[in-house]
C-alpha atoms as a PDB file:
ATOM      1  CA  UNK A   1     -73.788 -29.797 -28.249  1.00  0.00           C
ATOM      2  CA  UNK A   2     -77.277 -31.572 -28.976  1.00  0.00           C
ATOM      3  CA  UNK A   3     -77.868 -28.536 -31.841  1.00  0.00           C
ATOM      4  CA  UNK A   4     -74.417 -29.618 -33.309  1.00  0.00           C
ATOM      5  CA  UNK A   5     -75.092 -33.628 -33.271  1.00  0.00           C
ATOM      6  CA  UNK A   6     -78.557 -33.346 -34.959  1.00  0.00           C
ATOM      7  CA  UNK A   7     -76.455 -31.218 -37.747  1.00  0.00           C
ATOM      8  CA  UNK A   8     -73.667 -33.863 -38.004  1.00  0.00           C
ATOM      9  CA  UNK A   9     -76.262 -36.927 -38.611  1.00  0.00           C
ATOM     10  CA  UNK A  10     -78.147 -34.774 -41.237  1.00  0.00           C
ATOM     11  CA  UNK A  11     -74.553 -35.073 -42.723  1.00  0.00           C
ATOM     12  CA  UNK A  12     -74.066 -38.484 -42.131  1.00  0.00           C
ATOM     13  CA  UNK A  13     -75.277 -39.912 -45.259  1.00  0.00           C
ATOM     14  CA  UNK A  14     -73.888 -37.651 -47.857  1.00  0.00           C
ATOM     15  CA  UNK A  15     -70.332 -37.246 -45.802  1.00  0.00           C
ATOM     16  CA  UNK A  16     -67.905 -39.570 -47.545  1.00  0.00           C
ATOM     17  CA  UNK A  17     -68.897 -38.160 -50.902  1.00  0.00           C
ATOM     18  CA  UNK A  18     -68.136 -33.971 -49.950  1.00  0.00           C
ATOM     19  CA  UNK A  19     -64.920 -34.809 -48.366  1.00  0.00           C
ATOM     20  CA  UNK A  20     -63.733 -36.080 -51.933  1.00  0.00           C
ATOM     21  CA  UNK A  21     -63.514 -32.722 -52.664  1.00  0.00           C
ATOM     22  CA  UNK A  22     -60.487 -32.181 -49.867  1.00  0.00           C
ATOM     23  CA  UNK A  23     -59.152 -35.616 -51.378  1.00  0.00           C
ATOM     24  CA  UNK A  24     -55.687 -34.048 -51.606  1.00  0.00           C
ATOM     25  CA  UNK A  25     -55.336 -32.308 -48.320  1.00  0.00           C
ATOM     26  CA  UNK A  26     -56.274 -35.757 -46.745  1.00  0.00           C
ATOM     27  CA  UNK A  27     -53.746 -37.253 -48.304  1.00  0.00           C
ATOM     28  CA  UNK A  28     -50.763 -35.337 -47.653  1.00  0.00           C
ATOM     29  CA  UNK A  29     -52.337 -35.094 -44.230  1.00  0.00           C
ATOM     30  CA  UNK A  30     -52.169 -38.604 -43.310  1.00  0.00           C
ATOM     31  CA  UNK A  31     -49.027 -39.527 -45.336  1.00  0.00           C
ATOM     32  CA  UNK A  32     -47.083 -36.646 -42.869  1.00  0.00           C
ATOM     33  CA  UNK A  33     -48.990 -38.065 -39.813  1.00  0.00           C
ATOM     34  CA  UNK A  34     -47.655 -41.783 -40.713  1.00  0.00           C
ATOM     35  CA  UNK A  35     -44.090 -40.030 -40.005  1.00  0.00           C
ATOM     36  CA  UNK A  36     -44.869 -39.982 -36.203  1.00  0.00           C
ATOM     37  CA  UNK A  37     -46.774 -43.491 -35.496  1.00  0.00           C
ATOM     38  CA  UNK A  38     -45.334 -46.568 -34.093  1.00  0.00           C
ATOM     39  CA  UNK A  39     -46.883 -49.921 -34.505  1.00  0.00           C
ATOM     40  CA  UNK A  40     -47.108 -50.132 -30.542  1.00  0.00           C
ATOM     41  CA  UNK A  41     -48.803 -46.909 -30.346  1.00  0.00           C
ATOM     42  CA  UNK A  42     -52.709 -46.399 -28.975  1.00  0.00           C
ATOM     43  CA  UNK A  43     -53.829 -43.629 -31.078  1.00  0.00           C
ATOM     44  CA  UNK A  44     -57.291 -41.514 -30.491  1.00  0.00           C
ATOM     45  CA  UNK A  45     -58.936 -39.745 -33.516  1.00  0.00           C
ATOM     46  CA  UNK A  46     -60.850 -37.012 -32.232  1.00  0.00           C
ATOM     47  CA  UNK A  47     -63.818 -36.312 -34.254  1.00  0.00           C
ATOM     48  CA  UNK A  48     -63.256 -39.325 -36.769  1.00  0.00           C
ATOM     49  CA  UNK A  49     -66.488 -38.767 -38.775  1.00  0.00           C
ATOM     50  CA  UNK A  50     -67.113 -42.074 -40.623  1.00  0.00           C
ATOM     51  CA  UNK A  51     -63.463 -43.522 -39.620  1.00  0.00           C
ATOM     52  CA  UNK A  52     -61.973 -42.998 -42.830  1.00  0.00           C
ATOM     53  CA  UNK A  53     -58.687 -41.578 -41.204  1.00  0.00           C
ATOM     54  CA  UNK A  54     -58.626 -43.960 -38.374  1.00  0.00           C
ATOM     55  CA  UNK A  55     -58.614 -46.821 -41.041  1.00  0.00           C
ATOM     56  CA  UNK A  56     -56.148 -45.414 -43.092  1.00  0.00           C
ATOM     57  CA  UNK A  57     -53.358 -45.293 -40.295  1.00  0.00           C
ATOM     58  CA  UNK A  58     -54.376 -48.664 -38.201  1.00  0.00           C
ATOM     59  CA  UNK A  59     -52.045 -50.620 -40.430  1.00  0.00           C
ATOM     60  CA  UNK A  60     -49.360 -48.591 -38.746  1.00  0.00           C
ATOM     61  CA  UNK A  61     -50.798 -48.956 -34.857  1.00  0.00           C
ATOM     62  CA  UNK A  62     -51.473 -50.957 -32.410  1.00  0.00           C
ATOM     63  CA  UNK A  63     -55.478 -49.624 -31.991  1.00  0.00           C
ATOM     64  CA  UNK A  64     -57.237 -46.611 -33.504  1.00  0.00           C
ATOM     65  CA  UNK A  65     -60.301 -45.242 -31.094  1.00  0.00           C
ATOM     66  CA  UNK A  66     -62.620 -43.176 -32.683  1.00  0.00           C
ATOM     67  CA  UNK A  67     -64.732 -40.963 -30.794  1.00  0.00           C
ATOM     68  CA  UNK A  68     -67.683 -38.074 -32.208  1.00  0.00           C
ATOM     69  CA  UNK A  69     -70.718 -36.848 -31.142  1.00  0.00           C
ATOM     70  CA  UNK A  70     -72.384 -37.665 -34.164  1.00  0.00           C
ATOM     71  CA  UNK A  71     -73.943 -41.542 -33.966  1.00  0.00           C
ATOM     72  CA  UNK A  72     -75.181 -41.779 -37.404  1.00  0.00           C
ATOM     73  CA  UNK A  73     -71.288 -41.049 -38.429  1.00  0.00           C
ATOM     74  CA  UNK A  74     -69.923 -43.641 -35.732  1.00  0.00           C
ATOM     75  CA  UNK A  75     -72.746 -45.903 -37.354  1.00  0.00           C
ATOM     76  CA  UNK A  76     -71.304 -45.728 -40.843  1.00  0.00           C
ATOM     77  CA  UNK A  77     -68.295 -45.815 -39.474  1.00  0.00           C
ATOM     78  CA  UNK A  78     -68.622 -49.602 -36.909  1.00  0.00           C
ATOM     79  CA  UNK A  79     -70.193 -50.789 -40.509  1.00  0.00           C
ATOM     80  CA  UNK A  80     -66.970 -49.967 -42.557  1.00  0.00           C
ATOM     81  CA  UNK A  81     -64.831 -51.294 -39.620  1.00  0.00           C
ATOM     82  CA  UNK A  82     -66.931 -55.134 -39.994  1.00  0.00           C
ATOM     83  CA  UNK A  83     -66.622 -54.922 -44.155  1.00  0.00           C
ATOM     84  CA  UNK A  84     -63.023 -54.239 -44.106  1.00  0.00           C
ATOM     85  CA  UNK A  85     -62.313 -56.437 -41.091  1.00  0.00           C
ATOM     86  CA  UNK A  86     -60.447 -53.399 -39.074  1.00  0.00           C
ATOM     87  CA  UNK A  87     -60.036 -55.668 -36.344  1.00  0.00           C
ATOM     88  CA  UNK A  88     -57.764 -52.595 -34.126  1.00  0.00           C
ATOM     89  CA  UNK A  89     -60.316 -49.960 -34.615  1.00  0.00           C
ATOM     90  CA  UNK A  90     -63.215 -49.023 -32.206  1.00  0.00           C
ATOM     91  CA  UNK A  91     -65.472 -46.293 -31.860  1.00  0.00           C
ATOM     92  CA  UNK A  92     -67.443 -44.630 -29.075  1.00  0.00           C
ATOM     93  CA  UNK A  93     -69.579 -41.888 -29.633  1.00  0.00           C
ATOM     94  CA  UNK A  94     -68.072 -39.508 -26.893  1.00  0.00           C
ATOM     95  CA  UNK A  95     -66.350 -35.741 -26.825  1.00  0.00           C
ATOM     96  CA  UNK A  96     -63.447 -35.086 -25.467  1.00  0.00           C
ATOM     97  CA  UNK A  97     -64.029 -35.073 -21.961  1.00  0.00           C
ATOM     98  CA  UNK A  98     -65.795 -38.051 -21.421  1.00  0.00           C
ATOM     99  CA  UNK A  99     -64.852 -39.882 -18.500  1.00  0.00           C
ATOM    100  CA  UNK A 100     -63.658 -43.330 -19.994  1.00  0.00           C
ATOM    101  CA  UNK A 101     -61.216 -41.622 -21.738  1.00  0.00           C
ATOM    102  CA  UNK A 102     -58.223 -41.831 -19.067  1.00  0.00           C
ATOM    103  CA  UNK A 103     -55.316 -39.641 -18.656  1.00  0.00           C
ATOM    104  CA  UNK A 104     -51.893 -40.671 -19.954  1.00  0.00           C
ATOM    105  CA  UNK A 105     -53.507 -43.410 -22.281  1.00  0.00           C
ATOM    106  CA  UNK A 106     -52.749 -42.615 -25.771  1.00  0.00           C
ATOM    107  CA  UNK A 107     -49.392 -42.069 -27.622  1.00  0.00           C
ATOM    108  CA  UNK A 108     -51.069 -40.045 -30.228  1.00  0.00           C
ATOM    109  CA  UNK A 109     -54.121 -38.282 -30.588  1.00  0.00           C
ATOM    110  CA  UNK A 110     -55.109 -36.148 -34.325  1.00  0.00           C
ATOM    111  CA  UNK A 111     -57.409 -33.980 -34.696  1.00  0.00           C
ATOM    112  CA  UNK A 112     -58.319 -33.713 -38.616  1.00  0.00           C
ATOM    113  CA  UNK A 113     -60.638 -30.649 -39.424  1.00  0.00           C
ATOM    114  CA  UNK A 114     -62.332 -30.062 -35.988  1.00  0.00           C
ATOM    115  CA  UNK A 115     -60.801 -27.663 -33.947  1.00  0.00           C
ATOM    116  CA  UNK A 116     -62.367 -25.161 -35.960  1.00  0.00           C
ATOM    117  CA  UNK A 117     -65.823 -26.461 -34.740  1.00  0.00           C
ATOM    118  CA  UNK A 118     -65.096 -25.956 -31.567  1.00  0.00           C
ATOM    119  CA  UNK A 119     -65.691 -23.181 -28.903  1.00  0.00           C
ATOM    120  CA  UNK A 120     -64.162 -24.290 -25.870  1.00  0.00           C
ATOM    121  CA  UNK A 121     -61.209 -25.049 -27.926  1.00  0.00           C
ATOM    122  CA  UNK A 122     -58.471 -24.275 -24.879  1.00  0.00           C
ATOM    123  CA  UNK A 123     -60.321 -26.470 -22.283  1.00  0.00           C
ATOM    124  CA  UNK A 124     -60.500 -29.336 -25.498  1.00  0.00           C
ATOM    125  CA  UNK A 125     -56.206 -28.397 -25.820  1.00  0.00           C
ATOM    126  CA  UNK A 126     -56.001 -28.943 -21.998  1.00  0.00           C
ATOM    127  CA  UNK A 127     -57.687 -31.664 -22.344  1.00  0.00           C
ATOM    128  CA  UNK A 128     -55.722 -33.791 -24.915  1.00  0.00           C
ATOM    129  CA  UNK A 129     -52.828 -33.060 -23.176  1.00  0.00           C
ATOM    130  CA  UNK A 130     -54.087 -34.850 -20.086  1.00  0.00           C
ATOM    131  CA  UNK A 131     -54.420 -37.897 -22.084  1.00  0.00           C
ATOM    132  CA  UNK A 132     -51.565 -38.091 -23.392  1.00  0.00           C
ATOM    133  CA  UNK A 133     -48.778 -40.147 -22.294  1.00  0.00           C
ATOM    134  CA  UNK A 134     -45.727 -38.422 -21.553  1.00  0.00           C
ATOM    135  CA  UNK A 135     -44.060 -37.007 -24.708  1.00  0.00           C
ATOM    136  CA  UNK A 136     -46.982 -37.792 -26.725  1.00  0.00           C
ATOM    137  CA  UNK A 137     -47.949 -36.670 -30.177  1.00  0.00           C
ATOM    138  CA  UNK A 138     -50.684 -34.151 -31.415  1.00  0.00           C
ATOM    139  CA  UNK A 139     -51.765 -33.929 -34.556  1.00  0.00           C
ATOM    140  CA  UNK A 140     -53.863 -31.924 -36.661  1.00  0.00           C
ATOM    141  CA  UNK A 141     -54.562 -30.183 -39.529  1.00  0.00           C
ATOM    142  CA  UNK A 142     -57.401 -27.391 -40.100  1.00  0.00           C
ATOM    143  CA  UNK A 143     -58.608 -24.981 -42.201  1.00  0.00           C
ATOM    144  CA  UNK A 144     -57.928 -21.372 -41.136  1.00  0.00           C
ATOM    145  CA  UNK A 145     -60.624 -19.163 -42.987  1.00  0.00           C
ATOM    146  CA  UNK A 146     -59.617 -16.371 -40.972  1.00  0.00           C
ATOM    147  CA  UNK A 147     -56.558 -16.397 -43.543  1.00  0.00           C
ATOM    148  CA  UNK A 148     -58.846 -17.090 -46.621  1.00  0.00           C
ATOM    149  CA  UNK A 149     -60.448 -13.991 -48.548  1.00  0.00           C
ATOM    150  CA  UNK A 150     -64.381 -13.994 -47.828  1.00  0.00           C
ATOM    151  CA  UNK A 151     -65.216 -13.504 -51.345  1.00  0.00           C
ATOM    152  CA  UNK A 152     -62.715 -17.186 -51.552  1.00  0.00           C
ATOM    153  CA  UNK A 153     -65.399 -18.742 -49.059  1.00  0.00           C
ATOM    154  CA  UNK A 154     -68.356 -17.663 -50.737  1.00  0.00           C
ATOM    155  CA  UNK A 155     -67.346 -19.477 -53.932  1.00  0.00           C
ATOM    156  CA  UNK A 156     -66.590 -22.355 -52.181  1.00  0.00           C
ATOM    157  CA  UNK A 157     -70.441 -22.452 -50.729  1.00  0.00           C
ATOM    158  CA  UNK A 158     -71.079 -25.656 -49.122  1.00  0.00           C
ATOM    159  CA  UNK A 159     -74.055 -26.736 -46.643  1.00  0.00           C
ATOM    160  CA  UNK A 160     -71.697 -26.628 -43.821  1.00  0.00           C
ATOM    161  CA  UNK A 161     -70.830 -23.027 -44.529  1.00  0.00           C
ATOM    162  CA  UNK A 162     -74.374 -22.073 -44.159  1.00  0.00           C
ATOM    163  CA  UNK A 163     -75.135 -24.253 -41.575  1.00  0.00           C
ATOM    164  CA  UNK A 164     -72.309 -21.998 -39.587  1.00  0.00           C
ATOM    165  CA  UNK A 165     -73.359 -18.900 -40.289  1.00  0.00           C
ATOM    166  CA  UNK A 166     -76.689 -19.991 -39.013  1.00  0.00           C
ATOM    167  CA  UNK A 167     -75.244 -20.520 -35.749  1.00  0.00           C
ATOM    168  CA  UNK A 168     -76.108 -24.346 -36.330  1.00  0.00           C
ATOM    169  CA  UNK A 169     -72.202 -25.223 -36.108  1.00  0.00           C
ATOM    170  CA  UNK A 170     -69.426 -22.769 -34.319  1.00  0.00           C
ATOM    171  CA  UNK A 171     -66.803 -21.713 -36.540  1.00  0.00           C
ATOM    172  CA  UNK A 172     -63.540 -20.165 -35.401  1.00  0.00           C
ATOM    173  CA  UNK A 173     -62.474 -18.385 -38.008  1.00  0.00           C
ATOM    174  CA  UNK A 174     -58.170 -19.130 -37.514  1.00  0.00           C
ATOM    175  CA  UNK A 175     -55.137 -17.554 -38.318  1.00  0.00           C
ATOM    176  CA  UNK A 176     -52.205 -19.421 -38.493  1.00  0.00           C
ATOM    177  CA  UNK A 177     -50.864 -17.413 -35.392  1.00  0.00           C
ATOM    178  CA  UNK A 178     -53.499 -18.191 -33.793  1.00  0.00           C
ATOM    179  CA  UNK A 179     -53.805 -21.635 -34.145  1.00  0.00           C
ATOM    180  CA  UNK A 180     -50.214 -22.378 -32.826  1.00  0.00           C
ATOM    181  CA  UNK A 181     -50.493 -19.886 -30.011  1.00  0.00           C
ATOM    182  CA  UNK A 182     -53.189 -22.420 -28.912  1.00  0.00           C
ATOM    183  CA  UNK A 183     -51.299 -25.019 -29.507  1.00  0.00           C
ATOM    184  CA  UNK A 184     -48.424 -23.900 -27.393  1.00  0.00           C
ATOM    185  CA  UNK A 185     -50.675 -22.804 -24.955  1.00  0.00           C
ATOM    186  CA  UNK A 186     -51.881 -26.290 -24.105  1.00  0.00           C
ATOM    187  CA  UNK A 187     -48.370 -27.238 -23.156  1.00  0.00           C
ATOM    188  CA  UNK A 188     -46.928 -28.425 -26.443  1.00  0.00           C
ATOM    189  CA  UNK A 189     -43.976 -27.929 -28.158  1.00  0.00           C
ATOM    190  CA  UNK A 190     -44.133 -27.598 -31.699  1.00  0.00           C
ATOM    191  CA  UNK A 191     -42.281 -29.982 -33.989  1.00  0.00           C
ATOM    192  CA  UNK A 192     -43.402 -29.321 -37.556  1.00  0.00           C
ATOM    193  CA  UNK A 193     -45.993 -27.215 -39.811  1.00  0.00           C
ATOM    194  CA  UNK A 194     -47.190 -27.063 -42.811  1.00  0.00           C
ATOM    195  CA  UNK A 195     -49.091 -24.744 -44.837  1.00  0.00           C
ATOM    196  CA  UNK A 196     -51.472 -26.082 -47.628  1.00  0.00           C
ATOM    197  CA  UNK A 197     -53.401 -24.913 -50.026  1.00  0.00           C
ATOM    198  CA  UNK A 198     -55.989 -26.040 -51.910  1.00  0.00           C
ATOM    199  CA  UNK A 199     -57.849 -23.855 -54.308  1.00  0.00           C
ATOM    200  CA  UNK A 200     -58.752 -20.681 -52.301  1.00  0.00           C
ATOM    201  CA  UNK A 201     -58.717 -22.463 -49.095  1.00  0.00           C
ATOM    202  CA  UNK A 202     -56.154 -22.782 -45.833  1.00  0.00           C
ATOM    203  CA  UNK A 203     -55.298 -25.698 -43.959  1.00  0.00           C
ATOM    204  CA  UNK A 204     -52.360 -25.364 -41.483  1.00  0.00           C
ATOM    205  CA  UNK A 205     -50.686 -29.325 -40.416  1.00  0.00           C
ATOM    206  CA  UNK A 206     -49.364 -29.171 -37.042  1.00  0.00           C
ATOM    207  CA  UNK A 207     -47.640 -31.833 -34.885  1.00  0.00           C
ATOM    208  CA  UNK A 208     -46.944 -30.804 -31.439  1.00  0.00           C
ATOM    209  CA  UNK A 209     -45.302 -32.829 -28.337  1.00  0.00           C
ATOM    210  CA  UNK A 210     -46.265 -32.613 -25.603  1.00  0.00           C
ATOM    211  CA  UNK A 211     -44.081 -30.973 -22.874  1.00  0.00           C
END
């Protein structure tokens, strides 16, 4: 965990400008995940980076909390928040399991780009369901190398890349079977998926209910 956060500050900084290059799967990610908010809804984003995300839906909620490990991204993120006057979205620098975070307490909670980051990722699956109220949404969408061609992530070199195969970040490295087997594992029922594709690379949308 502490080897992870010192990564994700060292990010911080240069953040906003690399995920332009997954501009479009943002997009169509967020535009599907406005199909399943409510303006009375509490919604977590789990691993909200900067808060991009969390800003884009909180038009369409009641409150957006943000919570990563990373305090240099939450930084960036409580400064965006104050220059665009996002008066329904907070942060807390926290993982999943922290202890404020109380069961049954959020309508929806997404997950953009993180569970592949993640080793204990069917405690974290447990976990969100607990929050969850009672046929609550989960949403997420992640990339799922493990259907991309290695030669395909090579030529997509990034610093995160190496940074994981440096054992500085964990990687799961997803099917799309896999990632909905974990899904349904945690006690959701699946509503909708999408494939997407963008260049060489895999991202699989999921929006699961939970059960």
């Amino acid at each position: 965990m502490v080897k992870s956060e010192k990564i994700w500050n060292l990010m911080a900084d240069s953040f906003d400008e690399g995920e332009k290059n997954f501009e479009p799967i943002h997009k169509r990610t967020v535009e599907k995940t406005k199909n399943y908010l409510d303006l009375n809804d509490v919604v977590l984003d789990y691993g909200c980076g900067t808060g991009s995300k969390s800003f884009e839906i909180s038009g369409d909620v009641k409150e957006v909390l943000g919570i990563d490990i990373s305090s240099k991204m939450l930084d960036i993120a409580r400064r965006k928040a104050v220059e665009g006057k996002f008066e329904n979205v907070d942060f807390k620098e926290a993982t999943i399991f922290d202890e404020r975070l109380k069961k049954e307490s959020f309508d929806v909670i997404k997950a953009f780009n993180i569970l592949h980051y993640l080793e204990d990722t069917q405690e974290v699956m447990e976990r969100i369901n607990e929050l969850l109220k009672p046929g609550g949404f989960f949403i997420s969408s992640t990339e799922c190398m493990g259907e991309e061609k290695k030669l395909s992530r090579i030529l997509t070199f990034s610093a995160l890349f190496v940074l994981t195969k440096t054992g500085a970040v964990p990687v799961r490295y997803f099917k799309f079977s896999e990632l909905e087997n974990l899904i349904t594992k945690g006690h959701f029922q699946i509503l909708e998926t999408e494939k997407m594709d963008l260049r060489a690379l895999k991202f699989y949308f999921i929006v699961g209910k939970k059960v």
